[in-house]
Protein backbone atom coordinates (compact mmCIF):
# COMPACT_ATOMS: atom_id res chain seq x y z
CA UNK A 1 -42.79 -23.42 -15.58
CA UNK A 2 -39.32 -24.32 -14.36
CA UNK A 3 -39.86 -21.67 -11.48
CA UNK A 4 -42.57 -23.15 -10.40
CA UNK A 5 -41.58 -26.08 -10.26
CA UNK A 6 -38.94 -24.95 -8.30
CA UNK A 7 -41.15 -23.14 -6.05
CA UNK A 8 -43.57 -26.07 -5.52
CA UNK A 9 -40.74 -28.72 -4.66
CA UNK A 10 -39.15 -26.45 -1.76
CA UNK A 11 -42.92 -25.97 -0.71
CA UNK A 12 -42.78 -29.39 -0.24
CA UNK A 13 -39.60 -29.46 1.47
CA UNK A 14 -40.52 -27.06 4.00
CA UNK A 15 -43.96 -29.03 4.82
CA UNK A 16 -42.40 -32.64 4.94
CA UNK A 17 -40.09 -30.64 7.20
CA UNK A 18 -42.51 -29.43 9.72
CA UNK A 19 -44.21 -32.50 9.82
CA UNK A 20 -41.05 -34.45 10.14
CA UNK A 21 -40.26 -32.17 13.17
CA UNK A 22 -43.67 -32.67 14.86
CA UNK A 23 -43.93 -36.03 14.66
CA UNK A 24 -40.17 -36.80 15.78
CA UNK A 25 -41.51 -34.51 19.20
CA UNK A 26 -41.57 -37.74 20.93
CA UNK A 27 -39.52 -39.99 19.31
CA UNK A 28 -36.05 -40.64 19.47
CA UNK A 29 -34.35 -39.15 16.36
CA UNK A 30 -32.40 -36.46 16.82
CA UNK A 31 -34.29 -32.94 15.50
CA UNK A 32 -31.01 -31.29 14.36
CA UNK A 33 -30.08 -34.13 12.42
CA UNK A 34 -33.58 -33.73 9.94
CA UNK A 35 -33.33 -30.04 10.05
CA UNK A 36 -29.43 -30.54 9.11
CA UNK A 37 -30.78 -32.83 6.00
CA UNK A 38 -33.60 -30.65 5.02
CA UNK A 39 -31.34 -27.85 4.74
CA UNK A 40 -28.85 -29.47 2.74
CA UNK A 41 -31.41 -30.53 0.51
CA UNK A 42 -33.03 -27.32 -0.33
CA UNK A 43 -29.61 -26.23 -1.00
CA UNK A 44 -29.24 -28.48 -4.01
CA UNK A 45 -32.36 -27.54 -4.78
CA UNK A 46 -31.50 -24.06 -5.19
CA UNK A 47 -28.09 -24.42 -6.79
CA UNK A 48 -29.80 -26.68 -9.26
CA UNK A 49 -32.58 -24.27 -9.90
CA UNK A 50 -30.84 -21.91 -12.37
CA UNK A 51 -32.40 -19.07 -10.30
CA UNK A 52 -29.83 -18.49 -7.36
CA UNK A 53 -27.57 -16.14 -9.28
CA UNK A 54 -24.10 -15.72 -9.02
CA UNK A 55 -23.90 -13.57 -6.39
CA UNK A 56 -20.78 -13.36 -3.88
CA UNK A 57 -21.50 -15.60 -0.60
CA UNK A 58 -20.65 -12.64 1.68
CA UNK A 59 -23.71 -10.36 -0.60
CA UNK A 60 -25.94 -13.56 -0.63
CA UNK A 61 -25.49 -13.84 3.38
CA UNK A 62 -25.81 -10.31 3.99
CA UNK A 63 -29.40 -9.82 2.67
CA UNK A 64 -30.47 -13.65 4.10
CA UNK A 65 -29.60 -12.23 7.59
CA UNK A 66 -31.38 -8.78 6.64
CA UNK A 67 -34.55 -11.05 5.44
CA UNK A 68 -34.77 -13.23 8.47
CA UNK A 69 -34.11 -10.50 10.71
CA UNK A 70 -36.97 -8.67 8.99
CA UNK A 71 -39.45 -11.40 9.12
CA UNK A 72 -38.62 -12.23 13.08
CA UNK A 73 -39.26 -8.58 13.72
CA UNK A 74 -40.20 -6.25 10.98
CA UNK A 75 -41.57 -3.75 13.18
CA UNK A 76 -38.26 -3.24 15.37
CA UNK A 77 -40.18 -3.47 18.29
CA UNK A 78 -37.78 -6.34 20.18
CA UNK A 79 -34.15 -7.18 18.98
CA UNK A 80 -31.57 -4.77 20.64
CA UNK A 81 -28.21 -3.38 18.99
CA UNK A 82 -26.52 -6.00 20.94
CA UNK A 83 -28.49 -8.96 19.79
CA UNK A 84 -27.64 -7.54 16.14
CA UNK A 85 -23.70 -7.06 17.36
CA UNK A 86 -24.11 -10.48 18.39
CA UNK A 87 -25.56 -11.80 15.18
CA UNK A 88 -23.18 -9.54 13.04
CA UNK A 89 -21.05 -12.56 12.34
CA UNK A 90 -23.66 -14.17 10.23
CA UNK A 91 -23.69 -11.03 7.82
CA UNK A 92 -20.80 -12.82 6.29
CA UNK A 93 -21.19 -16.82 6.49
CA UNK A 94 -25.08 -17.58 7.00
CA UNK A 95 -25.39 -19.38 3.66
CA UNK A 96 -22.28 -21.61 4.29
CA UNK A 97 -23.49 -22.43 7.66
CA UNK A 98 -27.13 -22.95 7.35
CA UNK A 99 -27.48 -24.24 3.39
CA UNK A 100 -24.55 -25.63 2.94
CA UNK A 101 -23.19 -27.18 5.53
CA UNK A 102 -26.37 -27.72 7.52
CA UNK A 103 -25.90 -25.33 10.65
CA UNK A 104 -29.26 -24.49 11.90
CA UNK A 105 -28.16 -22.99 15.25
CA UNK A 106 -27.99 -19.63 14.01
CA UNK A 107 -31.57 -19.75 12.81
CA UNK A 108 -32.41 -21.54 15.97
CA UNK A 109 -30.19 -18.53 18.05
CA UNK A 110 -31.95 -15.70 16.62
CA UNK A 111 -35.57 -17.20 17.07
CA UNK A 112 -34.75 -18.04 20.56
CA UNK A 113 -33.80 -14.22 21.36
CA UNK A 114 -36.80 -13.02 19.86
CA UNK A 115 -38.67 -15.23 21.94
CA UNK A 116 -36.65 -14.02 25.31
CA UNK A 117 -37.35 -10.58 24.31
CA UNK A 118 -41.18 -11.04 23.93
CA UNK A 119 -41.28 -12.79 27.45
CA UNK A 120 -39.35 -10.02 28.39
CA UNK A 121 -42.07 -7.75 26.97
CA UNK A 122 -44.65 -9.62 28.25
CA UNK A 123 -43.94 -9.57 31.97
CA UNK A 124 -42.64 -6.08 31.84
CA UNK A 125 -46.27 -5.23 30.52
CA UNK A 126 -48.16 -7.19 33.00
CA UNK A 127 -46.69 -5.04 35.39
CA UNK A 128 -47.24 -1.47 34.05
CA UNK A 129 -50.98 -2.81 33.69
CA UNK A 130 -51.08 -2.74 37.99
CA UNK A 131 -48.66 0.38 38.02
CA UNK A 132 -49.06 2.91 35.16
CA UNK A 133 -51.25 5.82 34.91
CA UNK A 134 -53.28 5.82 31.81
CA UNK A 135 -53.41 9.69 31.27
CA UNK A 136 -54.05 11.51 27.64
CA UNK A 137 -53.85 14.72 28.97
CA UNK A 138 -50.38 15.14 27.94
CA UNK A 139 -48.70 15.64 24.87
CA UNK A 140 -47.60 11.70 23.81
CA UNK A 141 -46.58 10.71 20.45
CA UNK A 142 -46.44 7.45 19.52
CA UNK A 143 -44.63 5.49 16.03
CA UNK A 144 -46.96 2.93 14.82
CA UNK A 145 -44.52 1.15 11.95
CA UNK A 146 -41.18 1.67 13.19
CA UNK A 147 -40.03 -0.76 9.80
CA UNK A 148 -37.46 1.96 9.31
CA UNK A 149 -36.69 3.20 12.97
CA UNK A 150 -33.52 2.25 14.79
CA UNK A 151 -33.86 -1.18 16.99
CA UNK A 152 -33.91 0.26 20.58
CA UNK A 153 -29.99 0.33 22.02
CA UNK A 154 -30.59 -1.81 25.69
CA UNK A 155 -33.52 -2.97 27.34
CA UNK A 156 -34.71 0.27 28.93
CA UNK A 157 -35.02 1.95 25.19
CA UNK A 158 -36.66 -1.77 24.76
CA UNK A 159 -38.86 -1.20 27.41
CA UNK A 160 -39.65 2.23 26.52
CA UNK A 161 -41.14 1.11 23.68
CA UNK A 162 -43.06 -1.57 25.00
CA UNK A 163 -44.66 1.21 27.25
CA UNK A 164 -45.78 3.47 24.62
CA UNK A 165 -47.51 0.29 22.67
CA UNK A 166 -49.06 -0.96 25.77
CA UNK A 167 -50.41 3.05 26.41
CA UNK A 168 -51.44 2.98 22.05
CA UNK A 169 -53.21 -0.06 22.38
CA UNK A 170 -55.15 1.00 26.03
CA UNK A 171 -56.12 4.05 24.12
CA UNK A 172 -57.61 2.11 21.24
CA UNK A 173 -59.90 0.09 23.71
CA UNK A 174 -60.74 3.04 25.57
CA UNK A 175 -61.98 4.72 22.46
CA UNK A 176 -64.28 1.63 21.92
CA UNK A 177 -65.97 2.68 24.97
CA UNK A 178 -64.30 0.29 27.26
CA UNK A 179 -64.45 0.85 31.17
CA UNK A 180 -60.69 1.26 32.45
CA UNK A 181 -61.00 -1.77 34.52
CA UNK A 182 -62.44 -3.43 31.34
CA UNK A 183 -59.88 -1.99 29.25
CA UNK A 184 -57.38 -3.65 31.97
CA UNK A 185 -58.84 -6.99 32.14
CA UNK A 186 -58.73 -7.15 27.87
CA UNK A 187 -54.94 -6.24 27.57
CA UNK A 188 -53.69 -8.82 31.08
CA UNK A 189 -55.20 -11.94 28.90
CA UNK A 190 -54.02 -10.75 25.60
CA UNK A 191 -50.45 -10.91 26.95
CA UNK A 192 -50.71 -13.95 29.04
CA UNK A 193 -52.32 -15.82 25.86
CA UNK A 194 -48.91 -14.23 24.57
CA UNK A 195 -46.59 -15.46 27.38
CA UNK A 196 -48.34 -19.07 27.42
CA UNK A 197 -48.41 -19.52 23.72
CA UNK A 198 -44.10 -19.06 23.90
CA UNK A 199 -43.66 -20.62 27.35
CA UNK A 200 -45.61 -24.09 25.17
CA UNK A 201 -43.37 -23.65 21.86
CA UNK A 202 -40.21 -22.82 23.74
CA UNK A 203 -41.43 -26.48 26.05
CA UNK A 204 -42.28 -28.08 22.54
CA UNK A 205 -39.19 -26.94 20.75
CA UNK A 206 -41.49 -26.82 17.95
CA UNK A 207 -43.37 -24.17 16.26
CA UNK A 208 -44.77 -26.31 13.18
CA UNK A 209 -44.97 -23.79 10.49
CA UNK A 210 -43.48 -21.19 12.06
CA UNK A 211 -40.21 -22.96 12.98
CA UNK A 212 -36.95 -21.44 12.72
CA UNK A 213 -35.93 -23.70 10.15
CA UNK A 214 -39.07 -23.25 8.39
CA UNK A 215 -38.99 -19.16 8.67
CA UNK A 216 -35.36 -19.35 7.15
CA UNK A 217 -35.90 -21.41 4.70
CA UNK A 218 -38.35 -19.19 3.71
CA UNK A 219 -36.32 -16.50 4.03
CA UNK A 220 -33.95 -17.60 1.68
CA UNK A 221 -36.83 -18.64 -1.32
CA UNK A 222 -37.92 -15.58 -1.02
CA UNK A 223 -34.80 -13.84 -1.64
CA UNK A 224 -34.47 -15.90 -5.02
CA UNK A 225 -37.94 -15.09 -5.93
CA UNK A 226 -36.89 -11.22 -5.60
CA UNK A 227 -34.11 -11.90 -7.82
CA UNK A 228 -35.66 -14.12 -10.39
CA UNK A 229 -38.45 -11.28 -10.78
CA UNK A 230 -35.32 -8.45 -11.05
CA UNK A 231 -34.32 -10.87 -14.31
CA UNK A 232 -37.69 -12.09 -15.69
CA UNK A 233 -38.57 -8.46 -15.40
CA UNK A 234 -36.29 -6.09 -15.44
CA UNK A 235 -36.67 -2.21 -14.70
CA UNK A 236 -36.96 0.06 -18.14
């Protein structure tokens, strides 16, 4: 029962938060300041809970950063090693900063570099779809769930990548029967819905319930849920 308790009150947390954020869109409060005191909050929350463990900090931070990363982009298809070299730091300190002492720019940082690399993505694509060659003559291979490939090491790898999706999911129309032109026209709107949908949440600088407060805060409940299960119910 305690649990979820637990569970229901940060649930709570993390919708006042949204909502807090959406409405204050127009307003004149300052957004870091309630993501600042939401964070703080859940904190004591967690501390308080009796599930958090007594883990080191630098443990605890490591597998929040591995989490977040994870849920931004499970499927490896976008961060580069240099965005991860850049976010190395956090490997060590991302508790202190974000829970307890209210730091949200590193959850803020890491969403906003996903969301570069997509638009990235998404004009590079819109320009293979006038250019490339859609031939499956050849001998192509390509990895569906990459969850335990590498991340790609610059942009062309990056872009490389984004090729052999855009050439897997042309294929899958074209085995629907699609016309090529067809086939064309489907994939151009898919990825400008894509590229609108970010260019209005990076405008907004809100993505309601998928916020980068929200998503780490998540992040991190989930984590304590994993380890509250490992000592409810431990392995034989």
């Amino acid at each position: 029962m305690k649990l979820k308790s637990l569970l229901g009150s940060l649930g709570l947390i993390l919708a006042l938060g949204s909502a807090a954020l959406t409405t204050r869109l127009h307003g004149t409060s300052a957004i870091g300041s309630d993501e600042a005191n939401i964070a703080i909050v859940t904190a004591r929350l967690l501390e308080h809970s009796g599930y958090s463990g007594h883990r080191e900090a630098a443990e605890v931070s490591s597998k929040f950063l591995d989490r977040y990363l994870e849920i931004l982009d499970g499927n490896r298809l976008y961060f580069l090693e240099s965005d991860l070299e850049e976010f190395a730091p956090y490997r060590t300190n991302l508790e202190a900063l974000t829970l307890k002492g209210g730091d949200t720019r590193p959850a803020h940082k890491m969403f906003e570099r996903l969301q570069q690399r997509r638009e990235q993505q998404g004009t590079y694509v819109q320009q293979l779809l006038k250019t490339e060659i859609f031939d499956f003559t050849g001998n192509d291979s390509y990895l569906r769930d990459r969850q335990h490939a590498p991340f790609a090491r610059n942009l062309a790898e990056a872009k490389d990548l984004w090729r052999q999706q855009l050439r897997y999911e042309y294929l899958q129309e074209k085995l629907n029967n699609k016309k090529p032109d067809e086939i064309v026209q489907t994939l151009s709107r898919r990825y400008e819905r894509s590229l609108h949908a970010l260019s209005n949440g990076r405008r907004i600088r809100c993505w309601r319930s998928t916020s980068p407060l929200s998503l780490m805060l998540t992040t991190r409940i989930q984590i304590i849920w994993a380890g509250a299960r490992l000592r409810i119910f431990p392995s034989p």
